[in-house]
PDB file of N, CA and C in Angstrom:
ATOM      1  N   UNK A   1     116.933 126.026  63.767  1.00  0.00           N
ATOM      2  CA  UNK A   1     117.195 124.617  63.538  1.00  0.00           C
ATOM      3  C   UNK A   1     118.655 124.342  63.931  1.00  0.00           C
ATOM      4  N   UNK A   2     118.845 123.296  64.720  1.00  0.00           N
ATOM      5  CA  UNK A   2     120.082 122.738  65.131  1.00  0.00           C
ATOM      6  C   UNK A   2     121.051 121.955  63.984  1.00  0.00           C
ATOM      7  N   UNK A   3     121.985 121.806  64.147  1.00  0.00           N
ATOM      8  CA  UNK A   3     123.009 120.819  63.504  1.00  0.00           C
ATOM      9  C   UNK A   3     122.169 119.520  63.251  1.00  0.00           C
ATOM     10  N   UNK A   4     122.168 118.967  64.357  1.00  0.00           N
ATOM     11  CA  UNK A   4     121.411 117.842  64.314  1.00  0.00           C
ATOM     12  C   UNK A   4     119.968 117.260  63.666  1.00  0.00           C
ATOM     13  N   UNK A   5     119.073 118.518  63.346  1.00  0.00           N
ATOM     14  CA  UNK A   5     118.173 118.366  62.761  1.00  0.00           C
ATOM     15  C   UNK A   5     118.238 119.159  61.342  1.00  0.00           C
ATOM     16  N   UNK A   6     119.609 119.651  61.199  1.00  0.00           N
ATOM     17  CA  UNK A   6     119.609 120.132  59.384  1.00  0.00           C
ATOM     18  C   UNK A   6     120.336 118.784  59.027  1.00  0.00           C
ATOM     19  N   UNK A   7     121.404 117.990  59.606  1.00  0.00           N
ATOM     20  CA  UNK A   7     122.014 116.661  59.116  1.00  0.00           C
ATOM     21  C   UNK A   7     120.259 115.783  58.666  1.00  0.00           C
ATOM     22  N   UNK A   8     119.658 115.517  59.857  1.00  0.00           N
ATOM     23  CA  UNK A   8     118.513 114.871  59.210  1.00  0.00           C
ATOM     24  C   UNK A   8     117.725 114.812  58.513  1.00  0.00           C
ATOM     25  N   UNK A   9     117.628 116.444  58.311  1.00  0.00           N
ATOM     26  CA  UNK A   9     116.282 117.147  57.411  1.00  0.00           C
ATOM     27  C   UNK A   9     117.285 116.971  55.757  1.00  0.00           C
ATOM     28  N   UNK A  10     118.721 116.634  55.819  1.00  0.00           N
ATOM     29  CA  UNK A  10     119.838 116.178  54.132  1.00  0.00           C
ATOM     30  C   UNK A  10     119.949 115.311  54.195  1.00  0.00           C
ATOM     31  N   UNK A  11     119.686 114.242  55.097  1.00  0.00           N
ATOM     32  CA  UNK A  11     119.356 112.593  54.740  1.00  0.00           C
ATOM     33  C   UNK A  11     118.149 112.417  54.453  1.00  0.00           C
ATOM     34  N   UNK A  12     117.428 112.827  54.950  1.00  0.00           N
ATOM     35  CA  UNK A  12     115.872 112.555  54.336  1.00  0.00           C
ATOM     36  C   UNK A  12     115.685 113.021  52.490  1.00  0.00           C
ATOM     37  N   UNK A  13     116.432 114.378  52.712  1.00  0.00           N
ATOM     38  CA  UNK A  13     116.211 114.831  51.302  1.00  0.00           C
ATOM     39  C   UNK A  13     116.782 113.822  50.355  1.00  0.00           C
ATOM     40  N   UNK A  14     118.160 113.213  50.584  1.00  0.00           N
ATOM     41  CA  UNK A  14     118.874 112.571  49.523  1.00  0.00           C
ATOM     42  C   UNK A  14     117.985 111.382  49.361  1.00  0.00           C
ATOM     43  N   UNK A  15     117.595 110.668  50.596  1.00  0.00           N
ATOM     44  CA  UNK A  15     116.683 109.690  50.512  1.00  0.00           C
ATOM     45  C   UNK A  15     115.438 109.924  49.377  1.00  0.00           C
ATOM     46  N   UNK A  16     115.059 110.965  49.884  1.00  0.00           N
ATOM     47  CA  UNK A  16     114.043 111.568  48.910  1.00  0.00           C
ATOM     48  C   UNK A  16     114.051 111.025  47.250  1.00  0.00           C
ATOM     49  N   UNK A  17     115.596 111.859  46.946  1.00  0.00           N
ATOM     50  CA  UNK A  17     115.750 111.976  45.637  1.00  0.00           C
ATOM     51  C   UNK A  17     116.216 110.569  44.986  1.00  0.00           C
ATOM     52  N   UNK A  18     116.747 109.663  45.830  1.00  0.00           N
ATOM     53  CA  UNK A  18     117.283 108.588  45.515  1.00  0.00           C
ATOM     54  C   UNK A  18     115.561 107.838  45.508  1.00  0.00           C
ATOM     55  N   UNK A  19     114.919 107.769  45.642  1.00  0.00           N
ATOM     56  CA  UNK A  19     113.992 107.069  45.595  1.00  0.00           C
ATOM     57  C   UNK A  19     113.431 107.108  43.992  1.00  0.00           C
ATOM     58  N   UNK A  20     112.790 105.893  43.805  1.00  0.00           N
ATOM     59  CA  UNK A  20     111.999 105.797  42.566  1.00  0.00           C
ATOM     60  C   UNK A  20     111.257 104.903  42.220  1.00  0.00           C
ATOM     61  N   UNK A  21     109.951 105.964  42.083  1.00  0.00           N
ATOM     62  CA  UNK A  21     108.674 105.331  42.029  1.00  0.00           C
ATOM     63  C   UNK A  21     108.389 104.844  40.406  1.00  0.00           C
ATOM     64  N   UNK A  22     107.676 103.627  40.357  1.00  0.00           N
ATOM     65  CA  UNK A  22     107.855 102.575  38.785  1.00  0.00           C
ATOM     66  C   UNK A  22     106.398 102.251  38.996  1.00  0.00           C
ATOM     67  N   UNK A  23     105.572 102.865  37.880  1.00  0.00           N
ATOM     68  CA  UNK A  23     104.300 102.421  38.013  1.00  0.00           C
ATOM     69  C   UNK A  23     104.184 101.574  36.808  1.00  0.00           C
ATOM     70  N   UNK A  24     103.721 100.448  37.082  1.00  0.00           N
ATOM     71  CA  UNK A  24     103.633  99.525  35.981  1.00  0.00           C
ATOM     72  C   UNK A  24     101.702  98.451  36.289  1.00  0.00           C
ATOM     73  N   UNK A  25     102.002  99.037  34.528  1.00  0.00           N
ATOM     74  CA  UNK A  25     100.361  98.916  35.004  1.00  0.00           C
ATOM     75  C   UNK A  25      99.186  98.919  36.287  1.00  0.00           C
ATOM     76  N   UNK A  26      99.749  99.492  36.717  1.00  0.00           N
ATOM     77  CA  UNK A  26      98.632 100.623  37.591  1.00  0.00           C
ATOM     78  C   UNK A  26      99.379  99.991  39.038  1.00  0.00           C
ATOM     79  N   UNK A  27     100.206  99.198  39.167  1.00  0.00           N
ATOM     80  CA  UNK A  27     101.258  98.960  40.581  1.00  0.00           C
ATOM     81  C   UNK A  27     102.197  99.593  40.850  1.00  0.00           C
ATOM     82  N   UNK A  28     102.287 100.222  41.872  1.00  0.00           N
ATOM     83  CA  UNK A  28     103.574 101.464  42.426  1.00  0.00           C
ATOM     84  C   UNK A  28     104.324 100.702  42.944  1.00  0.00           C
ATOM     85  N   UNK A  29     105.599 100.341  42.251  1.00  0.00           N
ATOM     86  CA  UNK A  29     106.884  99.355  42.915  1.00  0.00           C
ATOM     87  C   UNK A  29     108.249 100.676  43.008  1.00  0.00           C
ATOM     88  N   UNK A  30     108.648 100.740  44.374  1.00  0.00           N
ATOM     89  CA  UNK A  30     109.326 102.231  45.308  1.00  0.00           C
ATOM     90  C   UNK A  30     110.440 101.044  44.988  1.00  0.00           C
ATOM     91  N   UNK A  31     111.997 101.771  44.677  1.00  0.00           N
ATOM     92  CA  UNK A  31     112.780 101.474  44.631  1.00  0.00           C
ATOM     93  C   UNK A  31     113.861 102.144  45.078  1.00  0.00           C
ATOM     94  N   UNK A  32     115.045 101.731  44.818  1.00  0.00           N
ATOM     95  CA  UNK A  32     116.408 103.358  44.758  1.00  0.00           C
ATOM     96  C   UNK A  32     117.065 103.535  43.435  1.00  0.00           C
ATOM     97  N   UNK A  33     117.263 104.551  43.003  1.00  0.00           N
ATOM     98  CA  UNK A  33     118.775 104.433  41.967  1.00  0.00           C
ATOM     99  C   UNK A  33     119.262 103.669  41.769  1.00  0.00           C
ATOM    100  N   UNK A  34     120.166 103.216  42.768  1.00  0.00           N
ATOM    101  CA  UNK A  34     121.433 102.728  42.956  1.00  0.00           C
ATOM    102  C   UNK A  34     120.843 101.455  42.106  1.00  0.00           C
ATOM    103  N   UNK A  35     119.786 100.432  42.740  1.00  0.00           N
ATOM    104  CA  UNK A  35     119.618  99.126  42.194  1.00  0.00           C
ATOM    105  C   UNK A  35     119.359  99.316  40.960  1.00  0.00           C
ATOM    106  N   UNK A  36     118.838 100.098  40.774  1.00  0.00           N
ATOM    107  CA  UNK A  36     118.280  99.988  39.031  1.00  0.00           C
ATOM    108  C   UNK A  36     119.691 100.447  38.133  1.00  0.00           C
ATOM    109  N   UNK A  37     120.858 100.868  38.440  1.00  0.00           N
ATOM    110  CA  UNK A  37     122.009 100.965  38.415  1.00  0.00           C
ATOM    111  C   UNK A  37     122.703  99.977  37.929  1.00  0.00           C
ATOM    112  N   UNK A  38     122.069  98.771  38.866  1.00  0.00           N
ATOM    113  CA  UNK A  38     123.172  97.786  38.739  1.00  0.00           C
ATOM    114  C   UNK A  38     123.169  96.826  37.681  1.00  0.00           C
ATOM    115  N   UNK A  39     122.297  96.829  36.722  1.00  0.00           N
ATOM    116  CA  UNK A  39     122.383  96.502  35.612  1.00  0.00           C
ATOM    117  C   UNK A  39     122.525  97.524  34.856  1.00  0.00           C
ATOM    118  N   UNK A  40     123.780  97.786  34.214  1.00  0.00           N
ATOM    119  CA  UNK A  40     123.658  98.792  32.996  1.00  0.00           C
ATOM    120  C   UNK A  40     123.359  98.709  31.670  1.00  0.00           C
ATOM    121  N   UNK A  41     122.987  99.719  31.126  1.00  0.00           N
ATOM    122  CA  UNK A  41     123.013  99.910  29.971  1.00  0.00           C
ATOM    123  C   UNK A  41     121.057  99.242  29.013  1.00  0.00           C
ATOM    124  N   UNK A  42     120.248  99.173  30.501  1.00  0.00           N
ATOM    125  CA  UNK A  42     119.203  98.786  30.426  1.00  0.00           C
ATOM    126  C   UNK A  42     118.138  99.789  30.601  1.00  0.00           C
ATOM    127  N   UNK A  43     117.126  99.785  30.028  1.00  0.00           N
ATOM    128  CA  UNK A  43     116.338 100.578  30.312  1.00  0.00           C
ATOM    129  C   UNK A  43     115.900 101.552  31.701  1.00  0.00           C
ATOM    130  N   UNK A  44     115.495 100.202  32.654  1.00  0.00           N
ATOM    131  CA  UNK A  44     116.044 100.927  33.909  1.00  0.00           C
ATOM    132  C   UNK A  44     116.629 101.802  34.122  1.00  0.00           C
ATOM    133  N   UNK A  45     117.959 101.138  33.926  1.00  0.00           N
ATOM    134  CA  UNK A  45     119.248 101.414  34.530  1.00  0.00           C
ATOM    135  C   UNK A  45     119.167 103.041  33.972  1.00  0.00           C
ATOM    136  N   UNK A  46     118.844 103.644  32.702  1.00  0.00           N
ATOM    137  CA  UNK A  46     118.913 104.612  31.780  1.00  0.00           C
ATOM    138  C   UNK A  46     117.547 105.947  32.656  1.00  0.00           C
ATOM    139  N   UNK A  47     117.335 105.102  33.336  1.00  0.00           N
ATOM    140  CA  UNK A  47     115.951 106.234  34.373  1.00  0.00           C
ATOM    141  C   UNK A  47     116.481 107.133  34.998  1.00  0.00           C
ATOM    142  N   UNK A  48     118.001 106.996  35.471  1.00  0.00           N
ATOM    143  CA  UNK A  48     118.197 107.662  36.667  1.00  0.00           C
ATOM    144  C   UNK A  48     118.659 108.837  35.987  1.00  0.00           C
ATOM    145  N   UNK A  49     118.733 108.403  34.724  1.00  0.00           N
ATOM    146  CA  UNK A  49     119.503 109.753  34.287  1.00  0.00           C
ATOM    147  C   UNK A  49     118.760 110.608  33.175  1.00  0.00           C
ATOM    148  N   UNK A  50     117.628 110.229  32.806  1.00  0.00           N
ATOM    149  CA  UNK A  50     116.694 111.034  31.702  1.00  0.00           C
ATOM    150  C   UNK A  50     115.169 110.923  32.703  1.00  0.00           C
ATOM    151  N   UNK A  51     114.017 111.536  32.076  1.00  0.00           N
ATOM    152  CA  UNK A  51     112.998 112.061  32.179  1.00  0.00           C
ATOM    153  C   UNK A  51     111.905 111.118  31.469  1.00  0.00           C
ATOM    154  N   UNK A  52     112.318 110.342  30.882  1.00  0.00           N
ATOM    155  CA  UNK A  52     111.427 108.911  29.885  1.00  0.00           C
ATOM    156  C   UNK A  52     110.484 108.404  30.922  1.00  0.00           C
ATOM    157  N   UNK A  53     108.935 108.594  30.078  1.00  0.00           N
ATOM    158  CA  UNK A  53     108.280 107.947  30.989  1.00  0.00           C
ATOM    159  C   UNK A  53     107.817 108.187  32.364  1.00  0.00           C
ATOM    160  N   UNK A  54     108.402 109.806  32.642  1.00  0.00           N
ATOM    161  CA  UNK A  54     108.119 109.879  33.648  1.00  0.00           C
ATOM    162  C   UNK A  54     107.063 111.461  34.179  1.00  0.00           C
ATOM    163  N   UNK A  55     106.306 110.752  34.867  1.00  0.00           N
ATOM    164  CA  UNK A  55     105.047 111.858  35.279  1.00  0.00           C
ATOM    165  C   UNK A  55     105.162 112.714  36.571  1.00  0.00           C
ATOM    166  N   UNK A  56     105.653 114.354  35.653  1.00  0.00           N
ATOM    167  CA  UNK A  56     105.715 114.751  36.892  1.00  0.00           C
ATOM    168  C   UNK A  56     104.786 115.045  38.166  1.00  0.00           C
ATOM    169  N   UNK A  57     103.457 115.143  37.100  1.00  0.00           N
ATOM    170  CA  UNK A  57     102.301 115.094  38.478  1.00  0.00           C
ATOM    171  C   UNK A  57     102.750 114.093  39.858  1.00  0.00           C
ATOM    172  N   UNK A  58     102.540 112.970  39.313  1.00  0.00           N
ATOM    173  CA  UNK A  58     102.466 111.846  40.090  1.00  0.00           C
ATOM    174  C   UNK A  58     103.612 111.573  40.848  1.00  0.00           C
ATOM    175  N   UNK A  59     105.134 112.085  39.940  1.00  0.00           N
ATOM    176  CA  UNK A  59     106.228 111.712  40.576  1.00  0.00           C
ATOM    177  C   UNK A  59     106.587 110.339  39.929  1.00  0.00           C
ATOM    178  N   UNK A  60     106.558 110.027  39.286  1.00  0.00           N
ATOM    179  CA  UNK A  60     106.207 108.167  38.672  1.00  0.00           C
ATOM    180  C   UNK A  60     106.850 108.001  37.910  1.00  0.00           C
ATOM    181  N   UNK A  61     107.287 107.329  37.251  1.00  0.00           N
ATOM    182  CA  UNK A  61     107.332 106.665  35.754  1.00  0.00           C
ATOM    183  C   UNK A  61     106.365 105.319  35.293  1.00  0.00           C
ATOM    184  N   UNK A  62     105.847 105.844  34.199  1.00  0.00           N
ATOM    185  CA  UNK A  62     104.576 104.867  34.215  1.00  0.00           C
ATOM    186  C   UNK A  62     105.341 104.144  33.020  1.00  0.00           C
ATOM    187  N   UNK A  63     105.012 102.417  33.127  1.00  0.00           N
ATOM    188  CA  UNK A  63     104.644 101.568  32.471  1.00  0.00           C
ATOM    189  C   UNK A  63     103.842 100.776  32.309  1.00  0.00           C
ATOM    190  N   UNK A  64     103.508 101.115  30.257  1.00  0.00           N
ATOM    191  CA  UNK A  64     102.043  99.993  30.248  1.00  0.00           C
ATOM    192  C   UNK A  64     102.608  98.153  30.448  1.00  0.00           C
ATOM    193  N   UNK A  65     103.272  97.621  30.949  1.00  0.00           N
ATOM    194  CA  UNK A  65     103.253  95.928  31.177  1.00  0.00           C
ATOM    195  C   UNK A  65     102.770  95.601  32.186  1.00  0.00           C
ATOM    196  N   UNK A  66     102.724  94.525  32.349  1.00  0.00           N
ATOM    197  CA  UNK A  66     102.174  93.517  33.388  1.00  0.00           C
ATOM    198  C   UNK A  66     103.113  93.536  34.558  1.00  0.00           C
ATOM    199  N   UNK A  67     102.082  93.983  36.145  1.00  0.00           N
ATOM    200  CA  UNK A  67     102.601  94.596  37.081  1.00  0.00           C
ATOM    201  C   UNK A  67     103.413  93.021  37.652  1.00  0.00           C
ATOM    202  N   UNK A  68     102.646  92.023  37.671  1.00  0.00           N
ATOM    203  CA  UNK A  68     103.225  90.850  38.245  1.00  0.00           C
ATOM    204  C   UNK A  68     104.881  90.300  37.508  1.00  0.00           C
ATOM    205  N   UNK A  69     104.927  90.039  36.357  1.00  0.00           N
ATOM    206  CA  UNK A  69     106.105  90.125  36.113  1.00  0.00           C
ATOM    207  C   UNK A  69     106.636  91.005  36.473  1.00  0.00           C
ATOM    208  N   UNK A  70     106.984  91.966  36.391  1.00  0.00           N
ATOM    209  CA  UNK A  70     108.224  93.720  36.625  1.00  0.00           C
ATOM    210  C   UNK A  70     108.176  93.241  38.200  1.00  0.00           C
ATOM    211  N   UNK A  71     107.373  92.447  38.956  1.00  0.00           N
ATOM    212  CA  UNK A  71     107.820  92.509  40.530  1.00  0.00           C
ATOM    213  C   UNK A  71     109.131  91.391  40.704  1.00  0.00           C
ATOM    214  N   UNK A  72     109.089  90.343  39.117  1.00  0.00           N
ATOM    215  CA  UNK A  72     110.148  89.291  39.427  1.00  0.00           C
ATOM    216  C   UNK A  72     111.189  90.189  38.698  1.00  0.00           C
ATOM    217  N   UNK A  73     110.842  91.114  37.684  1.00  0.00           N
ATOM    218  CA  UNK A  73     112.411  91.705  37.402  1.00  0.00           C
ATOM    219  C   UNK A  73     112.999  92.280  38.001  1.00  0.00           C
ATOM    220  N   UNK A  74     112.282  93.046  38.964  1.00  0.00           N
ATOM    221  CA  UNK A  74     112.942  94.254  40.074  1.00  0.00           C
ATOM    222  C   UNK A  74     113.649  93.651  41.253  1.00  0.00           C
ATOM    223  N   UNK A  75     113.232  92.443  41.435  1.00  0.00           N
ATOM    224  CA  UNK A  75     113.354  91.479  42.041  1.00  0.00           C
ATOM    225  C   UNK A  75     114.870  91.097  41.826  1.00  0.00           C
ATOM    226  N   UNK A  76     115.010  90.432  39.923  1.00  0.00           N
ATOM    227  CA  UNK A  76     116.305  90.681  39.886  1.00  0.00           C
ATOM    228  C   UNK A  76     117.223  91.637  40.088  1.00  0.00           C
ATOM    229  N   UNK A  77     116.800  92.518  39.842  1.00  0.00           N
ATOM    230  CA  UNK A  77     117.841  93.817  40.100  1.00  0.00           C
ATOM    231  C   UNK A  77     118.439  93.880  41.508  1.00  0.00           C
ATOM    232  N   UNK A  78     117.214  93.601  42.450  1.00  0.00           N
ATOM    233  CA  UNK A  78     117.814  93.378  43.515  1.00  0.00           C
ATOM    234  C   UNK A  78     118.739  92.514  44.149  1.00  0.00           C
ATOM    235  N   UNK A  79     118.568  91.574  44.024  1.00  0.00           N
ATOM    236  CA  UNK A  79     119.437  90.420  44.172  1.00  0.00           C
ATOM    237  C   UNK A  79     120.387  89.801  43.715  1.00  0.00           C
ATOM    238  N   UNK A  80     120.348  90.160  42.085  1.00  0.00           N
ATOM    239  CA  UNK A  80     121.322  89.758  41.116  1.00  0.00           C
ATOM    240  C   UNK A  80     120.952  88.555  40.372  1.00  0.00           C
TER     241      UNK A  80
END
């Protein structure tokens, strides 16, 4: 493996890990860290750094609420 394809094969990975999957009532909403970050001291925000809620089978964190709302909160997170 070249330079060039171990740099890509450690962006993909970080990508990897920065990712986060939010299952809420049975809807998979893919996010990053970082946003769920940007509100602190919120539940969310408290994911990136504990194991709550979260399935390692699946890779997930499951929540039982209503998938249609959590798409306008994530929503906020994003945008502000």
């Amino acid at each position: 493996m070249n330079l060039v394809q171990e740099e890509l094969q450690l962006k993909s990975e970080e990508q990897r890990e920065s990712r986060v999957i939010l299952n809420v009532g049975g809807v998979r909403h893919e996010t990053q860290k970082a946003t769920l970050k940007k509100i602190p001291a919120t539940r969310l925000s408290k994911l990136t750094e504990a194991l709550i809620n979260y399935d390692a089978v699946t890779g997930e964190y499951f929540f039982d609420r209503h998938p249609g709302v959590f798409a306008q909160v994530l929503n906020y997170y994003r945008t502000g």
